[in-house]
N, C-alpha and C. Protein backbone atom coordinates (compact mmCIF):
# COMPACT_ATOMS: atom_id res chain seq x y z
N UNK A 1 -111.05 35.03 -59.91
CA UNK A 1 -110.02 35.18 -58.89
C UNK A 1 -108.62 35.09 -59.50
N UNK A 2 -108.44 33.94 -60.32
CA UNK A 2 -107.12 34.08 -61.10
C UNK A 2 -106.98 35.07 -61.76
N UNK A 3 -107.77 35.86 -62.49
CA UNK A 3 -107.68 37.40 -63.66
C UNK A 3 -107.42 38.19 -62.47
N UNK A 4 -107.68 38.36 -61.26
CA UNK A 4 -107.28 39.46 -60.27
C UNK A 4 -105.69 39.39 -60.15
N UNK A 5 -105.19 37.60 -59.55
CA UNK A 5 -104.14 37.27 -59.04
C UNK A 5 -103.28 37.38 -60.10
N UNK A 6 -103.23 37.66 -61.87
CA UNK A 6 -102.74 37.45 -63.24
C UNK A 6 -102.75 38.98 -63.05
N UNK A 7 -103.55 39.71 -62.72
CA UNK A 7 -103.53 41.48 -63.27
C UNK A 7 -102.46 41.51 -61.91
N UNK A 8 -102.71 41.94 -60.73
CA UNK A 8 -101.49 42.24 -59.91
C UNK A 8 -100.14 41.70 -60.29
N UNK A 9 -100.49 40.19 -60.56
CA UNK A 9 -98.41 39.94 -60.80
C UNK A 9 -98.50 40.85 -62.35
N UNK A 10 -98.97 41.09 -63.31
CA UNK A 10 -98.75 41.71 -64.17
C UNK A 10 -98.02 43.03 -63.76
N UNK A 11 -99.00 43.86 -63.02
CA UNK A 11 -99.34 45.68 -62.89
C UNK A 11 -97.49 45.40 -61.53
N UNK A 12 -97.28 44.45 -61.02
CA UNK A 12 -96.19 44.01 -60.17
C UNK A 12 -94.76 43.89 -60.59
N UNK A 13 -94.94 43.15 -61.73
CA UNK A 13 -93.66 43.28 -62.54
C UNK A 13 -93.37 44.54 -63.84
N UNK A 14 -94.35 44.82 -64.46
CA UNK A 14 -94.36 46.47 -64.49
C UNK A 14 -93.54 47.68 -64.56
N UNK A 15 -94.05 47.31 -63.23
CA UNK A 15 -93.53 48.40 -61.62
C UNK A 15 -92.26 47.99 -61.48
N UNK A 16 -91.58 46.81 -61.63
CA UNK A 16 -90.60 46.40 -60.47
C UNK A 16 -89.91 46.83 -61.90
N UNK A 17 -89.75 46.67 -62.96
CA UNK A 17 -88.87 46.33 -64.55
C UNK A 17 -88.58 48.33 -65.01
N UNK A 18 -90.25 49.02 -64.32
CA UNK A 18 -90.00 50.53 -65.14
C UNK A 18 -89.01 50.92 -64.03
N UNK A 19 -89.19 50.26 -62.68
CA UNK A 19 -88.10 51.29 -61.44
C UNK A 19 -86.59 50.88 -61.93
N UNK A 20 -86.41 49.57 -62.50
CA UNK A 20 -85.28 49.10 -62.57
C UNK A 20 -84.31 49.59 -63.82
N UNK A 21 -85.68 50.49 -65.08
CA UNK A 21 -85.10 50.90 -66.25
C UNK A 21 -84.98 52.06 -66.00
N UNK A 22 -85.53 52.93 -65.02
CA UNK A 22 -85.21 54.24 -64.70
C UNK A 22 -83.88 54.64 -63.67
N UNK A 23 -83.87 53.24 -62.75
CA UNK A 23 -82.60 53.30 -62.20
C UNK A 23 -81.39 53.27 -62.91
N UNK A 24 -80.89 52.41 -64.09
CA UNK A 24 -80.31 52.19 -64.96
C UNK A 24 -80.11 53.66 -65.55
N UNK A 25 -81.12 54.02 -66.28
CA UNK A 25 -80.92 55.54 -67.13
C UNK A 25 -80.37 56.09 -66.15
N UNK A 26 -80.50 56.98 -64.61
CA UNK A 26 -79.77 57.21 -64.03
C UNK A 26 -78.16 57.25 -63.64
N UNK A 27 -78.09 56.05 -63.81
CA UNK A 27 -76.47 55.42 -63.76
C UNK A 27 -76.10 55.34 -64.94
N UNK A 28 -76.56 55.55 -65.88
CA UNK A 28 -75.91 55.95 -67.36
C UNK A 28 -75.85 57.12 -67.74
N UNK A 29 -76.56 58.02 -67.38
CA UNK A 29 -76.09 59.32 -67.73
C UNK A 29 -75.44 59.54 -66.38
N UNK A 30 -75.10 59.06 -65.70
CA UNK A 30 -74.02 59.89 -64.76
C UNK A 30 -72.40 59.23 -65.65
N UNK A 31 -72.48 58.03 -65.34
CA UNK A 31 -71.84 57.53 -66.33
C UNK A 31 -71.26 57.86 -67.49
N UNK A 32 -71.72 57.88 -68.66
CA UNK A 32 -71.43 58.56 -69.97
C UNK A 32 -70.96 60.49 -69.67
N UNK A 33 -71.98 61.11 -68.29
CA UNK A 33 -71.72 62.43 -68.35
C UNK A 33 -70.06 62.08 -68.04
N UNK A 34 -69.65 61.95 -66.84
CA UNK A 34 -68.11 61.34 -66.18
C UNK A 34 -67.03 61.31 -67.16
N UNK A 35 -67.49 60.13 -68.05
CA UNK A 35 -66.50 59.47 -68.78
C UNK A 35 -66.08 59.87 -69.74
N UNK A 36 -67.28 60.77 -70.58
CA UNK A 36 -66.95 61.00 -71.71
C UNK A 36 -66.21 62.38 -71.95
N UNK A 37 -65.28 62.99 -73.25
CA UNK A 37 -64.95 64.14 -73.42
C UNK A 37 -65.53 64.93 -74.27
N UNK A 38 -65.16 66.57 -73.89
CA UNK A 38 -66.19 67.38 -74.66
C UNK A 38 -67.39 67.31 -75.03
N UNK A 39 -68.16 67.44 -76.49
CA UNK A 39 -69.38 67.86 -76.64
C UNK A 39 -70.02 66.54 -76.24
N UNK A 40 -69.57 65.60 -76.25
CA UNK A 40 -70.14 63.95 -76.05
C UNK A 40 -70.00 64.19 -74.66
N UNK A 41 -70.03 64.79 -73.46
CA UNK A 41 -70.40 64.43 -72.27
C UNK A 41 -71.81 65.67 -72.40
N UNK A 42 -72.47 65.69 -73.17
CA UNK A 42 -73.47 66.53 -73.56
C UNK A 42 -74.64 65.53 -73.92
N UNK A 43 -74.05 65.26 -74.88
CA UNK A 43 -74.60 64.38 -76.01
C UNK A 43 -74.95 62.98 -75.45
N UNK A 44 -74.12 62.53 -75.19
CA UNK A 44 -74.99 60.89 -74.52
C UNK A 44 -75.74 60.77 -73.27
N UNK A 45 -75.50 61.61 -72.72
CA UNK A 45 -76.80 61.41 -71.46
C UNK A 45 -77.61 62.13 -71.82
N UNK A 46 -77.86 62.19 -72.86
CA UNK A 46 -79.43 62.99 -73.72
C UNK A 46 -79.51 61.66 -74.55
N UNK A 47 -78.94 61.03 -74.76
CA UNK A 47 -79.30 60.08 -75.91
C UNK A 47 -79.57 58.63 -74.74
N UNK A 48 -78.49 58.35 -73.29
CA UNK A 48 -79.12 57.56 -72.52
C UNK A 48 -80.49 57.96 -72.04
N UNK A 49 -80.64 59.34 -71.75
CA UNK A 49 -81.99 59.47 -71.14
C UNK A 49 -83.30 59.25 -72.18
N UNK A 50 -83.19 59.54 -73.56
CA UNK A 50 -84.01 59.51 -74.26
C UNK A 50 -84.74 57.73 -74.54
N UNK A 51 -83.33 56.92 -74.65
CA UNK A 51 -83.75 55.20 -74.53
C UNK A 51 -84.04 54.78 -73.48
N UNK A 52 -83.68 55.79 -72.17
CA UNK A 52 -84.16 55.08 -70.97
C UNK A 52 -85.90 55.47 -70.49
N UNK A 53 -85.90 56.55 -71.58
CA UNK A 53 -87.58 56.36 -71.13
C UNK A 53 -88.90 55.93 -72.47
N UNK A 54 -87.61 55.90 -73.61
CA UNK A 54 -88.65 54.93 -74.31
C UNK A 54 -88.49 53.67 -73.92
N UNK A 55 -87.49 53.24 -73.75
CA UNK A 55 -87.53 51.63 -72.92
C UNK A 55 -89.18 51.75 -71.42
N UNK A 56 -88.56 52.90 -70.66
CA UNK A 56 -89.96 52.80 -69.65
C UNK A 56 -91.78 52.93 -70.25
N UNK A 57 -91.35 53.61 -71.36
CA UNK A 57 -92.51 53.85 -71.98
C UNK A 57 -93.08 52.62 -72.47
N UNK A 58 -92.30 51.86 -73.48
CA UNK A 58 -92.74 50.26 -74.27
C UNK A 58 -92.96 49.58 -72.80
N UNK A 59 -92.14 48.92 -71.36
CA UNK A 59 -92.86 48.25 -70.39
C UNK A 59 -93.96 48.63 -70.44
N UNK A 60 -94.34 50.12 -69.73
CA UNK A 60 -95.78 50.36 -69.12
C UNK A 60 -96.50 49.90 -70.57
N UNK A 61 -96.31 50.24 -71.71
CA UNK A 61 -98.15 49.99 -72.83
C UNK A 61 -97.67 48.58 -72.74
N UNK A 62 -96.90 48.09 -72.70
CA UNK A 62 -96.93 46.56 -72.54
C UNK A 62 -97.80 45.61 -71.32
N UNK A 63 -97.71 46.38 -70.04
CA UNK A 63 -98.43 45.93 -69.15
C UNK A 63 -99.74 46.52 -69.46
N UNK A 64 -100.01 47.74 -69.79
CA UNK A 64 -101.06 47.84 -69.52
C UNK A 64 -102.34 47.66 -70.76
N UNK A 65 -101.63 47.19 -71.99
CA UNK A 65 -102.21 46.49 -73.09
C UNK A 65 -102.45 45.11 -72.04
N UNK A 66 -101.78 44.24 -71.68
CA UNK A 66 -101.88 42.53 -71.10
C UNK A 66 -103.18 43.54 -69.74
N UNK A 67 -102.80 43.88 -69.31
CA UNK A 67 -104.07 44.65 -68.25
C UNK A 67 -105.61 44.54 -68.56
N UNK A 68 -105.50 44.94 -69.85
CA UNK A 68 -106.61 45.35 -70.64
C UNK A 68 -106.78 44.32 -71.45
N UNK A 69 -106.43 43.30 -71.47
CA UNK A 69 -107.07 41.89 -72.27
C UNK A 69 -107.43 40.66 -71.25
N UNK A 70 -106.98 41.26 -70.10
CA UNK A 70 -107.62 39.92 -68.83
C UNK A 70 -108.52 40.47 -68.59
């Protein structure tokens, strides 16, 4: 019963950390697009979007490695 109640808050926070790193990438490439001049309003919201989904990528195998050992 606890490995059930340990996998949901796991698969729970997850979820709540990848919505919160994808929200973020969002507001950074609008951000950096805005702010920045010339070829760099190109260039960094390709380079925010690229860390904002290896950041989402490392959460999820992170949860779902701890998933897969309870």
């Amino acid at each position: 019963m606890l490995s059930k109640i340990l996998k949901l808050a796991i698969t729970f926070t997850s979820e709540v950390f990848g919505t919160l790193i994808l929200t973020v990438t969002i507001f950074g490439i609008f951000y950096t697009g805005f702010t920045n001049e010339g070829i760099m309003q190109i260039v960094d919201p390709l380079i925010v979007l690229a860390g904002g989904i290896a950041a989402y990528v490392v959460i999820m195998l992170i949860a779902h490695k701890l998933d897969k050992t309870r």
